[in-house]
N, C-alpha and C. Protein backbone atom coordinates (compact mmCIF):
# COMPACT_ATOMS: atom_id res chain seq x y z
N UNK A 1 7.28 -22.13 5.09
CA UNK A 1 6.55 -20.95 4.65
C UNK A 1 7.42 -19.72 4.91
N UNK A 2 7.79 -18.96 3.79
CA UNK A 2 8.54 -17.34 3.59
C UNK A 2 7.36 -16.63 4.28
N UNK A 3 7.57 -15.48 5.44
CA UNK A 3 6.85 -14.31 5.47
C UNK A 3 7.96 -13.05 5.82
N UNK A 4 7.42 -12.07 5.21
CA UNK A 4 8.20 -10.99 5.28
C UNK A 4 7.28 -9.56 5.65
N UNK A 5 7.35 -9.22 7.05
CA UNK A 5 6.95 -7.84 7.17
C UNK A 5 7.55 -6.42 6.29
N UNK A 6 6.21 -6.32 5.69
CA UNK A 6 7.19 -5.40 4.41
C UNK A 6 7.13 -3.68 4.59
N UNK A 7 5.79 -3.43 5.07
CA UNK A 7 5.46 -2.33 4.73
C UNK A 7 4.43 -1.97 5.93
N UNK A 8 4.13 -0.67 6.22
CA UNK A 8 3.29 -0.03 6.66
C UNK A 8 2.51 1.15 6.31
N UNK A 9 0.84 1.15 5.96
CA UNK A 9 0.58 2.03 5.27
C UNK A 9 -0.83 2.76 6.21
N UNK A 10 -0.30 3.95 5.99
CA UNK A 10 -1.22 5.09 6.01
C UNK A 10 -1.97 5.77 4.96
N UNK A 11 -3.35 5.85 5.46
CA UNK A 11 -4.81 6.58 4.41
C UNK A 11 -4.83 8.01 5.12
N UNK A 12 -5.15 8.71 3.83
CA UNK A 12 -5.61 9.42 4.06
C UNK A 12 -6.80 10.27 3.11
N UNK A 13 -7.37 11.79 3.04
CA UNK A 13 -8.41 12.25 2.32
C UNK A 13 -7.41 12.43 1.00
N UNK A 14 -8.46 12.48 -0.40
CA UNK A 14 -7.40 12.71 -1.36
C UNK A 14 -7.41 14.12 -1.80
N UNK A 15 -7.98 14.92 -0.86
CA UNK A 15 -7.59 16.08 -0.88
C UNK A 15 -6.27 16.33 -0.05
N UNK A 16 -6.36 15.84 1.11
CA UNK A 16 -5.44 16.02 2.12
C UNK A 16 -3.62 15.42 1.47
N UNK A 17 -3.57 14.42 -0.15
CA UNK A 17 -2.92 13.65 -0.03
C UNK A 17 -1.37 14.47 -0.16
N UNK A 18 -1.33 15.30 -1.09
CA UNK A 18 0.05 16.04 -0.93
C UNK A 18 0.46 16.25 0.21
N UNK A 19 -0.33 17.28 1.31
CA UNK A 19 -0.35 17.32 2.38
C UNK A 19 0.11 16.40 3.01
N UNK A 20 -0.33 15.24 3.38
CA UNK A 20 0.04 14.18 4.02
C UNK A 20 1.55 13.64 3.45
N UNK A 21 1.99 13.57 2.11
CA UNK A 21 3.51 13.43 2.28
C UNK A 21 4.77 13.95 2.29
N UNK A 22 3.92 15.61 2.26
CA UNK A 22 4.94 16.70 2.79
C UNK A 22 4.80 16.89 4.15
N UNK A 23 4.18 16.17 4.51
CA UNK A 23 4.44 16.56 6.70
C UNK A 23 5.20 15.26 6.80
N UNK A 24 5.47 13.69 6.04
CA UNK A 24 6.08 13.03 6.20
C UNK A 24 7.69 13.46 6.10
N UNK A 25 7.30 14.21 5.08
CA UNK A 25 9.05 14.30 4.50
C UNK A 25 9.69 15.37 5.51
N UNK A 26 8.66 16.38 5.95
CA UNK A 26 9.16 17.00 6.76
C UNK A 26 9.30 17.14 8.09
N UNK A 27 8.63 16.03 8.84
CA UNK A 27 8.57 15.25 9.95
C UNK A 27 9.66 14.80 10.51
N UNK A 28 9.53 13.18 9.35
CA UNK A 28 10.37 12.29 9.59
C UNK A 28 11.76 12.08 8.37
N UNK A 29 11.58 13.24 7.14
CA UNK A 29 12.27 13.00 6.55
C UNK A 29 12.54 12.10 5.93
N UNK A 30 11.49 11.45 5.57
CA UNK A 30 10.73 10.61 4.48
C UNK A 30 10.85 10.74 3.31
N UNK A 31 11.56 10.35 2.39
CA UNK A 31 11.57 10.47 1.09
C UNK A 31 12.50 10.08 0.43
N UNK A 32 12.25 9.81 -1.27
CA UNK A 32 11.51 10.66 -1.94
C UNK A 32 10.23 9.60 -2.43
N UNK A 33 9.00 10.12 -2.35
CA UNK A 33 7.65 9.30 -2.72
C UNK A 33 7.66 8.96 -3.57
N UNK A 34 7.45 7.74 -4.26
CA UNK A 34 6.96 7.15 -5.84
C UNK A 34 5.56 7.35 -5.58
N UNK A 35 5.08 8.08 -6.49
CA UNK A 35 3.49 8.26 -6.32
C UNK A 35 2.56 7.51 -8.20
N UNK A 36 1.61 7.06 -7.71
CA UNK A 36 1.27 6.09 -9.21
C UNK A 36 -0.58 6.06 -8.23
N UNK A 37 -1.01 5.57 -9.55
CA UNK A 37 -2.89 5.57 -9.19
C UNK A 37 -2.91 3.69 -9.32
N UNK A 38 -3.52 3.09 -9.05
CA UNK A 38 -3.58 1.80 -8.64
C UNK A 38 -5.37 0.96 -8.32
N UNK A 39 -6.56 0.45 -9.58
CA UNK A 39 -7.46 -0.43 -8.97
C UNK A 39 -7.02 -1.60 -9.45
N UNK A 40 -7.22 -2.09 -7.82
CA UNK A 40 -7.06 -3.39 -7.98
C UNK A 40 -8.54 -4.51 -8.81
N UNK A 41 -7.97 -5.50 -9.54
CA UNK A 41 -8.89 -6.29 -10.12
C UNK A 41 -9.53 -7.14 -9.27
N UNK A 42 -10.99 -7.55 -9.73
CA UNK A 42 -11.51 -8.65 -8.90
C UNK A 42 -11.81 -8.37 -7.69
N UNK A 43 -11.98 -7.35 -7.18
CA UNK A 43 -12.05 -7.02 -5.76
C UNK A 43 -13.55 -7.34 -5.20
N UNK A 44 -13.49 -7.48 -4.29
CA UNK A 44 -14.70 -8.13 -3.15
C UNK A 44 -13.96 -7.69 -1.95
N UNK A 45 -15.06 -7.22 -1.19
CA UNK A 45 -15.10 -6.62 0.32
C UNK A 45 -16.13 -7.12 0.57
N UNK A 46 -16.01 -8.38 1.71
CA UNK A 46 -16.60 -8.78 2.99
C UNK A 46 -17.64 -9.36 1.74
N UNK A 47 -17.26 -10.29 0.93
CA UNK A 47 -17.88 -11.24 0.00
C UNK A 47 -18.64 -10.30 -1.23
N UNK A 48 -18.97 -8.86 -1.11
CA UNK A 48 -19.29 -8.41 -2.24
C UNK A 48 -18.67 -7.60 -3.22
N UNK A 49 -19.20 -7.42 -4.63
CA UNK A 49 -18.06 -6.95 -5.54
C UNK A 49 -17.45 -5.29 -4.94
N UNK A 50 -16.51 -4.81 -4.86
CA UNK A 50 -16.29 -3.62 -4.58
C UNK A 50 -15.12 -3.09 -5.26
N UNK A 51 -14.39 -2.23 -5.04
CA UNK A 51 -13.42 -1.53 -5.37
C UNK A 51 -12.07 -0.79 -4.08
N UNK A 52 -11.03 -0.78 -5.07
CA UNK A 52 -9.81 -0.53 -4.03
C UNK A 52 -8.47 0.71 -4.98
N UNK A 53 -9.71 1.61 -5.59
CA UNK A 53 -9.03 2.63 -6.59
C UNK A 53 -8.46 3.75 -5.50
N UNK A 54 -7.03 3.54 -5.84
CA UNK A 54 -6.48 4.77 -4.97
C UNK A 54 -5.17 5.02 -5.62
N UNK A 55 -4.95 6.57 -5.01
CA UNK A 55 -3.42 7.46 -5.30
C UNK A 55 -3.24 6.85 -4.28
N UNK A 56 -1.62 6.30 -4.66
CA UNK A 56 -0.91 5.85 -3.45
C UNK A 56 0.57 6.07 -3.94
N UNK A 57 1.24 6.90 -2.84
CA UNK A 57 2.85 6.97 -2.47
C UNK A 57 3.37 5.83 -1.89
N UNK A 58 4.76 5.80 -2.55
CA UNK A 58 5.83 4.91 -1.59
C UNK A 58 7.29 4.99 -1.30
N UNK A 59 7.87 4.93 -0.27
CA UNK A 59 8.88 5.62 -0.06
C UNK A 59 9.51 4.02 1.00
N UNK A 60 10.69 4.28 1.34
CA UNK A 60 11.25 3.55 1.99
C UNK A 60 12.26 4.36 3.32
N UNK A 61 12.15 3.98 4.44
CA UNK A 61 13.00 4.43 6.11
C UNK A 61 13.43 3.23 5.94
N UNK A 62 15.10 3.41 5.87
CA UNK A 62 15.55 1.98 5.99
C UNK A 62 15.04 0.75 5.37
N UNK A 63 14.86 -0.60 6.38
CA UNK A 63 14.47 -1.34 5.71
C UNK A 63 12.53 -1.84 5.46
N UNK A 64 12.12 -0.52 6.06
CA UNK A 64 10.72 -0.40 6.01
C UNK A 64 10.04 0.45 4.81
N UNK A 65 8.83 -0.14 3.86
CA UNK A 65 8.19 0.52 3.16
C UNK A 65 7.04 1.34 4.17
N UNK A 66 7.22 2.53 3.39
CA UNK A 66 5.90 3.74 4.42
C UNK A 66 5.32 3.55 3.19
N UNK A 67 3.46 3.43 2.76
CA UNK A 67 2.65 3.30 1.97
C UNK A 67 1.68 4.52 1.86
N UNK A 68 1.04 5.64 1.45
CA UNK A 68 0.25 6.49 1.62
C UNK A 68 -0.20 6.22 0.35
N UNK A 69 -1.68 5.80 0.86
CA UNK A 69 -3.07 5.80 -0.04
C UNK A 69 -4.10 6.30 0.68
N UNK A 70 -4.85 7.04 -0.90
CA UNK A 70 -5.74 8.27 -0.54
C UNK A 70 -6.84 7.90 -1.54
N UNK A 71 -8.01 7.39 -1.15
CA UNK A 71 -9.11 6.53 -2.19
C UNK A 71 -9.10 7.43 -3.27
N UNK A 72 -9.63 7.02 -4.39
CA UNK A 72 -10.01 7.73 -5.91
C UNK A 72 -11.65 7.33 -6.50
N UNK A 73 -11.84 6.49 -5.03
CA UNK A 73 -13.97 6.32 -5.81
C UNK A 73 -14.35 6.40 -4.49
N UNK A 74 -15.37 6.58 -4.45
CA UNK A 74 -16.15 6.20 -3.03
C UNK A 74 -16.82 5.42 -2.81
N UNK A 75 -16.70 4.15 -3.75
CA UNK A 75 -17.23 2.86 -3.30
C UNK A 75 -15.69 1.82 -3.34
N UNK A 76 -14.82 2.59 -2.71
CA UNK A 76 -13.39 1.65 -2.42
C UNK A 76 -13.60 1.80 -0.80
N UNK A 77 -14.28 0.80 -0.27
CA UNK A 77 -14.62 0.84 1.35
C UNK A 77 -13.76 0.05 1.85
N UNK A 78 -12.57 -0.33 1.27
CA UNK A 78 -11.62 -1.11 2.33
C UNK A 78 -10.75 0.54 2.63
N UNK A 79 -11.30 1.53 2.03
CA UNK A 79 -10.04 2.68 2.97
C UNK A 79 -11.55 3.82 3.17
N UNK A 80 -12.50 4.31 2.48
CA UNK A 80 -13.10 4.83 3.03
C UNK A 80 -13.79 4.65 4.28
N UNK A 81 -14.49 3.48 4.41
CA UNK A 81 -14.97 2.85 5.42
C UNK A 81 -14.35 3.16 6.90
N UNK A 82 -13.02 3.25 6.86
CA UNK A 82 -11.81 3.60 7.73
C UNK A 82 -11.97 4.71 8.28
N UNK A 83 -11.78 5.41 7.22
CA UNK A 83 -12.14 7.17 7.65
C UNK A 83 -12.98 7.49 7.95
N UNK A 84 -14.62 7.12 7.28
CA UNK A 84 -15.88 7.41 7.99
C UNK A 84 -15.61 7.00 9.93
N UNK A 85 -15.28 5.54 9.94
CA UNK A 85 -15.50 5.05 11.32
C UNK A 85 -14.38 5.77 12.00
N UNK A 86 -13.03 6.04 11.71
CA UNK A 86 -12.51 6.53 12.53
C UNK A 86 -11.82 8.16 13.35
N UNK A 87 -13.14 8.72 12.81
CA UNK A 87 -12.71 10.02 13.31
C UNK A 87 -11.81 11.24 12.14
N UNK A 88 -11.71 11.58 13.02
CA UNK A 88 -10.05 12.96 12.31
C UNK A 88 -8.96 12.26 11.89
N UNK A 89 -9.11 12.87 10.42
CA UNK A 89 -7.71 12.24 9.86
C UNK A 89 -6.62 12.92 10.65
N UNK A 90 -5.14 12.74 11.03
CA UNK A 90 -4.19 13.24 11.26
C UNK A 90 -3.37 13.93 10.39
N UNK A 91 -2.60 14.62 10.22
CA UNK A 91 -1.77 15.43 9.02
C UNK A 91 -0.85 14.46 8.50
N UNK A 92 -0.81 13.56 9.12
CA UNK A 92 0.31 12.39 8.41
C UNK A 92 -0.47 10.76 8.31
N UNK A 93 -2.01 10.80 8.09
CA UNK A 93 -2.99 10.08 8.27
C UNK A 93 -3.16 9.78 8.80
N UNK A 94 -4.17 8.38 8.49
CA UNK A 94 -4.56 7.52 9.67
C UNK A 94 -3.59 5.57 9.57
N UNK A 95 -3.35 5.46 10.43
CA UNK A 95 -2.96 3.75 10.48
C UNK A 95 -3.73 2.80 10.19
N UNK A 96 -3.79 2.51 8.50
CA UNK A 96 -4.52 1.41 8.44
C UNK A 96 -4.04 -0.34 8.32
N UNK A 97 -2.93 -0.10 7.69
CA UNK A 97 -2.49 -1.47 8.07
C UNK A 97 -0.88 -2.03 7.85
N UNK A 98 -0.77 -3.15 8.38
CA UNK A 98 0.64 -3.42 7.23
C UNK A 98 0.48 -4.43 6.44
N UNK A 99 1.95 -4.78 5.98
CA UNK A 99 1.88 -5.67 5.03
C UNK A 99 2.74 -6.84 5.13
N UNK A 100 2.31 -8.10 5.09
CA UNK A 100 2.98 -9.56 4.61
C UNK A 100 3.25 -9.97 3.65
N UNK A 101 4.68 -10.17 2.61
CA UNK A 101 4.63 -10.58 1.52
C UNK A 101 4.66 -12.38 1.82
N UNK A 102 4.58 -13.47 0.87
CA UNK A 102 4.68 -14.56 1.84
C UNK A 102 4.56 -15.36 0.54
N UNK A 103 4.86 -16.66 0.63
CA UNK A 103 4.69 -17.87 -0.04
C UNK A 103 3.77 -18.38 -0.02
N UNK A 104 3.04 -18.21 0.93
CA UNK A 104 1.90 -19.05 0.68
C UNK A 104 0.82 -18.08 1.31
N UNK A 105 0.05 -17.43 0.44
CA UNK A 105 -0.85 -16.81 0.42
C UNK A 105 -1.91 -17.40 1.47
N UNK A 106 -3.03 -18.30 0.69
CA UNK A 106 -3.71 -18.88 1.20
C UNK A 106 -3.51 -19.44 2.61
N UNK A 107 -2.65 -20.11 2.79
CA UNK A 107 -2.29 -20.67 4.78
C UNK A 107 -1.81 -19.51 5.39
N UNK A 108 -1.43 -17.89 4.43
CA UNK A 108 -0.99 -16.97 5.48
C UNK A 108 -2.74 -16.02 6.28
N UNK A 109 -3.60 -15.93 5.08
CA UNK A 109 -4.44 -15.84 5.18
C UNK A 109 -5.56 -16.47 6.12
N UNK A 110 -5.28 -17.84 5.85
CA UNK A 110 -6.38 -18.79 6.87
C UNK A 110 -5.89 -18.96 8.37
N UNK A 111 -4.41 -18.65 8.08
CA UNK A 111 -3.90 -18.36 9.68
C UNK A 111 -4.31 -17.43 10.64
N UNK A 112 -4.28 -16.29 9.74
CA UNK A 112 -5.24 -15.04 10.46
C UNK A 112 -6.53 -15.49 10.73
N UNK A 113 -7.50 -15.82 10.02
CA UNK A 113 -8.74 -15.74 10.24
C UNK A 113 -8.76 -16.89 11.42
N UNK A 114 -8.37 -17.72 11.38
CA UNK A 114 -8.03 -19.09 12.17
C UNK A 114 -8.09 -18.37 14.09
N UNK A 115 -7.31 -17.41 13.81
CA UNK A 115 -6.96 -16.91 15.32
C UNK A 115 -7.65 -15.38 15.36
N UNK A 116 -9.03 -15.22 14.85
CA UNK A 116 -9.94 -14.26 15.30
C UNK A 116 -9.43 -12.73 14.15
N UNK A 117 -9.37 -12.92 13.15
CA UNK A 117 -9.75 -12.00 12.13
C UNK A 117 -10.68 -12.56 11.22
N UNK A 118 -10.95 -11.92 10.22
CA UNK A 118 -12.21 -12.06 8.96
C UNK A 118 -11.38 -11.20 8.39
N UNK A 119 -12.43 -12.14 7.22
CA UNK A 119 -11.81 -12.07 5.46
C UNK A 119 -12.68 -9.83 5.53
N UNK A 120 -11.34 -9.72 4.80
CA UNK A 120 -11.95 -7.77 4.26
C UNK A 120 -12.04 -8.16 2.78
N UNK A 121 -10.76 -7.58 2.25
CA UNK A 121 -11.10 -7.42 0.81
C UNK A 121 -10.01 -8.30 0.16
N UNK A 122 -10.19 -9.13 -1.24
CA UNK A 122 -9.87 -10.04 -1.75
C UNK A 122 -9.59 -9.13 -3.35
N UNK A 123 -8.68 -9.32 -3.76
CA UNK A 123 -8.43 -9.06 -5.51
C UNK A 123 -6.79 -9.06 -5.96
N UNK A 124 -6.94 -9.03 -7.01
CA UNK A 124 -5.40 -9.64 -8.04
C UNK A 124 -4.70 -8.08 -8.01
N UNK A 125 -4.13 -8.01 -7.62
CA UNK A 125 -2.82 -6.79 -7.86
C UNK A 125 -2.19 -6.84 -8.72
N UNK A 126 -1.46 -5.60 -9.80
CA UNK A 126 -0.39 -5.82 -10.53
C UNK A 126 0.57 -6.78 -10.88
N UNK A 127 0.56 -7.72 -11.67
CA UNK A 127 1.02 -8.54 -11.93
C UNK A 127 0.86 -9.52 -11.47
N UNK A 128 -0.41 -9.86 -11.55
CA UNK A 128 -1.10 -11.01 -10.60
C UNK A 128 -0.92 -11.72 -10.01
N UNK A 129 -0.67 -10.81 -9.04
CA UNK A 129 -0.69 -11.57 -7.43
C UNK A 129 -2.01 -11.29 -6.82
N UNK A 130 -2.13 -12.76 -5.88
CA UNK A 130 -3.32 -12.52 -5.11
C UNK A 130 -2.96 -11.38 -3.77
N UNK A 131 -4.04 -10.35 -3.54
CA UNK A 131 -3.57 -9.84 -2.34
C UNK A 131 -5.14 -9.56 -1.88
N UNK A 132 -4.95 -9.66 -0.08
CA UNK A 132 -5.85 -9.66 0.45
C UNK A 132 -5.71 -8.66 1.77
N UNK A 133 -6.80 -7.90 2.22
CA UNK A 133 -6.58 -6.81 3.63
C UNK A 133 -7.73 -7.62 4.47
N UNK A 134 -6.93 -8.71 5.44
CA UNK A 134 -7.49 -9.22 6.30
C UNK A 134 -7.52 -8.00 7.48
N UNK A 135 -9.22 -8.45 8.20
CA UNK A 135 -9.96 -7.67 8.97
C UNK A 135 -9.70 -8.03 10.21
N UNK A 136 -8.29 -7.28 10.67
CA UNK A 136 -7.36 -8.40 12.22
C UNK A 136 -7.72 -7.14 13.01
N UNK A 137 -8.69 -6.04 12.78
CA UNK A 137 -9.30 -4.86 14.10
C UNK A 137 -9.71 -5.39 15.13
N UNK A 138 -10.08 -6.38 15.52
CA UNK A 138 -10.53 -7.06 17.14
C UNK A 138 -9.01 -7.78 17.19
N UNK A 139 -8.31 -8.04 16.70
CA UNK A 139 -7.05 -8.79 17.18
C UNK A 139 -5.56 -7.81 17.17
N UNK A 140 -5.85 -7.17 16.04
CA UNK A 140 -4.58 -6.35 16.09
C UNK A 140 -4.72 -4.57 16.04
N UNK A 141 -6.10 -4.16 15.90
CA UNK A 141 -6.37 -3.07 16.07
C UNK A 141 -6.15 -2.83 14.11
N UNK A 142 -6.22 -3.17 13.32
CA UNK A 142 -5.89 -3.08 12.08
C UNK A 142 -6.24 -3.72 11.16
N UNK A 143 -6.41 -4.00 9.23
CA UNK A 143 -5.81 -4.51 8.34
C UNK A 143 -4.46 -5.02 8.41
N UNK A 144 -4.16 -6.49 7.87
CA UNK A 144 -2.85 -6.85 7.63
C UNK A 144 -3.88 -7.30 6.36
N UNK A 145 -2.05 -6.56 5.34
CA UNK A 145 -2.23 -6.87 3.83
C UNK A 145 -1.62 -7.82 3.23
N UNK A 146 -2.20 -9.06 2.80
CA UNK A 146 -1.41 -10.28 2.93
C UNK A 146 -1.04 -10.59 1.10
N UNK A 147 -0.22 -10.55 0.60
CA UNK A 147 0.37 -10.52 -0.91
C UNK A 147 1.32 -11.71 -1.41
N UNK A 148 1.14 -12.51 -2.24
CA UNK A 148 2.19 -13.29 -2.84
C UNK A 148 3.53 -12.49 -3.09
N UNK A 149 4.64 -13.00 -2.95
CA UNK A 149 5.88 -12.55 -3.17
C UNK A 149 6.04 -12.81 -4.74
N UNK A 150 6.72 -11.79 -5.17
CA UNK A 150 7.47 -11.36 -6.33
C UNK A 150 8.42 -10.81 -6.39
N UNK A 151 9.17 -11.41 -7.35
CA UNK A 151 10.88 -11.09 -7.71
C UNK A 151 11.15 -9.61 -8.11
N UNK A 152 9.99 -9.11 -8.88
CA UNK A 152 10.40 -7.84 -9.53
C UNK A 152 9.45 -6.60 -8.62
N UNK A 153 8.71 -6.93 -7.11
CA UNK A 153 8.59 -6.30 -6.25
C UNK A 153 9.83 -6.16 -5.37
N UNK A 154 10.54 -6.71 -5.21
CA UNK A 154 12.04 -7.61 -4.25
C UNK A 154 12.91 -6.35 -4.67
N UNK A 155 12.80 -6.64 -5.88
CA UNK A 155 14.03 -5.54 -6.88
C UNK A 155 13.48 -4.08 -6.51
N UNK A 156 12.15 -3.69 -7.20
CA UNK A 156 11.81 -2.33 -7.06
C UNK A 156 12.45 -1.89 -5.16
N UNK A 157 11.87 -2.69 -4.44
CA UNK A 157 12.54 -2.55 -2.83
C UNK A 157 14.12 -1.75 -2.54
N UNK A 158 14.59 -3.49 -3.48
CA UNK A 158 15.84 -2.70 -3.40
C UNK A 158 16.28 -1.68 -3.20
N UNK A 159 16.04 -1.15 -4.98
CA UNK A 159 16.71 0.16 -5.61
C UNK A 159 15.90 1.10 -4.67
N UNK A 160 14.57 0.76 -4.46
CA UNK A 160 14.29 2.31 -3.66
C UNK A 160 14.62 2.24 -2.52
N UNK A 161 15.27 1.48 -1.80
CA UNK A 161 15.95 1.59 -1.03
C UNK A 161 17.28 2.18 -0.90
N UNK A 162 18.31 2.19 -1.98
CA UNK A 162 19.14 2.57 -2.48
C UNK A 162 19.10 3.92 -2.45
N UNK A 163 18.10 4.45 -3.28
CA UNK A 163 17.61 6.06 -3.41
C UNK A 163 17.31 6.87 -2.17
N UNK A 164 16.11 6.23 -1.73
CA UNK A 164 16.09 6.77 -0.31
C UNK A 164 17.46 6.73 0.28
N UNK A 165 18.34 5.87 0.78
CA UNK A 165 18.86 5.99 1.62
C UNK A 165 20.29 7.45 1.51
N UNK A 166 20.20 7.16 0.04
CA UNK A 166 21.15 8.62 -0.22
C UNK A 166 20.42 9.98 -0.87
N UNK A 167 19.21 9.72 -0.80
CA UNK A 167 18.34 11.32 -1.11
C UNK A 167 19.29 12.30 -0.36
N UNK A 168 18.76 13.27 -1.16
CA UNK A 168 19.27 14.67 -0.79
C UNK A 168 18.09 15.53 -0.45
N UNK A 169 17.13 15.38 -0.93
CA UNK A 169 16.22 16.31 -0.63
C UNK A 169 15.15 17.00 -1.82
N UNK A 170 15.89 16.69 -2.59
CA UNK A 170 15.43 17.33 -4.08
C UNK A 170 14.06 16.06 -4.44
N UNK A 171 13.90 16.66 -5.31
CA UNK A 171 12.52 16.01 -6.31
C UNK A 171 11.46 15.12 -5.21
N UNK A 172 10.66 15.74 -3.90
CA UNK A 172 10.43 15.00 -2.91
C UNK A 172 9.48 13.93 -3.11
N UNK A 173 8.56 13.79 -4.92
CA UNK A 173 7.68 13.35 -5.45
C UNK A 173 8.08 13.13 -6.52
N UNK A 174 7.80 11.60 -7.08
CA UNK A 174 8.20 11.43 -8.17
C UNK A 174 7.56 10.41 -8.73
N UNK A 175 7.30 9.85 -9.87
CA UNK A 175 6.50 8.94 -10.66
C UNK A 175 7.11 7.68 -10.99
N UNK A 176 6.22 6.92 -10.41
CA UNK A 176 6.89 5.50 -9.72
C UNK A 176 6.66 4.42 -11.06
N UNK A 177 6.40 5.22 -12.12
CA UNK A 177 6.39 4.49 -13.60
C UNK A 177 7.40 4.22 -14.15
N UNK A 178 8.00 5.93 -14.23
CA UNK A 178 9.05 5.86 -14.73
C UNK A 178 10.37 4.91 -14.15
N UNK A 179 10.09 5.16 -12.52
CA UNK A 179 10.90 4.47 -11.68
C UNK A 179 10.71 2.85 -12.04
N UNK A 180 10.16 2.43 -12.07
CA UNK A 180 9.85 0.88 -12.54
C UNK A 180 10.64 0.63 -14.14
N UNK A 181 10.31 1.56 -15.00
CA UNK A 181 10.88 1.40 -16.21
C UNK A 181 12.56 1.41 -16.14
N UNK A 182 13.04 2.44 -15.30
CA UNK A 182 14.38 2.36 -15.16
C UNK A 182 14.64 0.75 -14.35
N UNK A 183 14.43 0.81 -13.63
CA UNK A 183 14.73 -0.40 -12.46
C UNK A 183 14.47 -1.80 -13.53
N UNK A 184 13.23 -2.24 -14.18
CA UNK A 184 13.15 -3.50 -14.43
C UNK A 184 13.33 -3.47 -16.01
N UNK A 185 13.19 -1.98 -16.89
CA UNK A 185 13.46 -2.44 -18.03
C UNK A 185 12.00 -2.50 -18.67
N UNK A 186 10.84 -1.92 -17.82
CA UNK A 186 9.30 -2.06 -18.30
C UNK A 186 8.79 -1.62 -17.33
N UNK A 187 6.98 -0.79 -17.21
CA UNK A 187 6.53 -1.58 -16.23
C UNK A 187 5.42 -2.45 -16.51
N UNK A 188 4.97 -2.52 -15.41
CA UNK A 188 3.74 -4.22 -15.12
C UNK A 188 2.49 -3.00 -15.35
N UNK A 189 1.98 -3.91 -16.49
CA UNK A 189 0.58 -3.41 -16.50
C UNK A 189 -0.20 -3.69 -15.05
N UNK A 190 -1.21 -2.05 -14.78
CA UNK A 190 -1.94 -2.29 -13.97
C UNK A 190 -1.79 -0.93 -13.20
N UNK A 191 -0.50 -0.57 -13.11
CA UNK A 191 -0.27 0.88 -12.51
C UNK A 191 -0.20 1.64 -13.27
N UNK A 192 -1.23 3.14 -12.84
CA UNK A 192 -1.22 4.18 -13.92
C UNK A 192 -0.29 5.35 -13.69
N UNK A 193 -0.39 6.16 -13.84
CA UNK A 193 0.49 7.56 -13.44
C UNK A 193 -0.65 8.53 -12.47
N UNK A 194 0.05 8.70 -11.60
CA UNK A 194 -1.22 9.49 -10.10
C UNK A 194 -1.76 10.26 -11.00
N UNK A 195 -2.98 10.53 -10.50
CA UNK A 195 -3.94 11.49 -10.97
C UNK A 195 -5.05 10.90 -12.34
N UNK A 196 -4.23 9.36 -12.59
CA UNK A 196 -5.60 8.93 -13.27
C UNK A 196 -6.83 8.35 -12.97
């Protein structure tokens, strides 16, 4: 079994969301954000139908993805839910979870729950993959976001890795459509352009 710690992502209000990745960039010097709007299909939270519509940034520190999503409905309770229960957002959000890309979905999944997490939210991501935000808060203080691996996620990594690592500073936000179109030659239905 492949697992790969990929990413770590922070929520925040989607008012707050610019905000939140200009204190990154100017923090930690974070950048430059691919920002795109994103519902996932098929979604179920904690066995019922729900939603997981959000603006979400992505940027790469080295060999780590930083994730900032900021809900777009208010019945997407795998990130509102978060914020109600946990207080004051921070200026650079809140810690909701990371991420596992992996081969085997299903045994990465039942592994967690196996050793004291529960199932959160279940649905097909862009280019259909199964991805799931197991409920590991009594075990790990968090969501872990558990995703089938893909070749043309691998690639996008890459290159924005590439970018980041020689940014200059300029364009600190940018549209992670276009970025996909350069990089693979298309993109994957399913991601819109932020703000839809």
């Amino acid at each position: 079994m492949t697992r790969a710690l990929r990413q770590i992502c922070y929520i925040t209000r989607p008012e707050d969301f610019d905000a939140t990745l200009e204190y990154w960039t100017e923090a930690l010097g974070a950048g430059p954000f691919y920002v795109f709007a994103v519902d996932l299909l098929e979604a179920t939270f904690r066995g019922e139908p729900s939603r997981s519509a959000g603006r979400v940034a992505l940027t790469m520190m080295g060999d780590g993805q930083v994730e900032i999503i900021a809900a777009t409905a208010p019945d997407a309770e795998i990130y509102t839910e978060w914020i109600r229960t946990r207080g004051p957002v921070p200026r650079g959000g809140l810690f909701h979870h990371f991420r596992i890309d992996t081969d085997d979905f299903e045994g990465t999944c039942r592994q967690l729950v196996d050793n004291g997490a529960r199932e959160g939210l279940r649905a097909k991501a862009p280019g259909d993959r199964d991805v799931a935000y197991v409920d590991a808060r009594d075990t790990l203080g968090c969501y872990v976001e558990v995703i089938s691996q893909n070749e043309d996620v691998l690639t996008m990594i890459t290159k924005m890795r590439e970018v980041c690592d020689s940014w200059d500073g300029s364009e600190p936000v940018r549209d992670y459509i276009g970025f996909m179109q350069e990089t693979l030659g298309r993109a994957t239905p399913g991601y819109a352009p932020s703000g839809s």
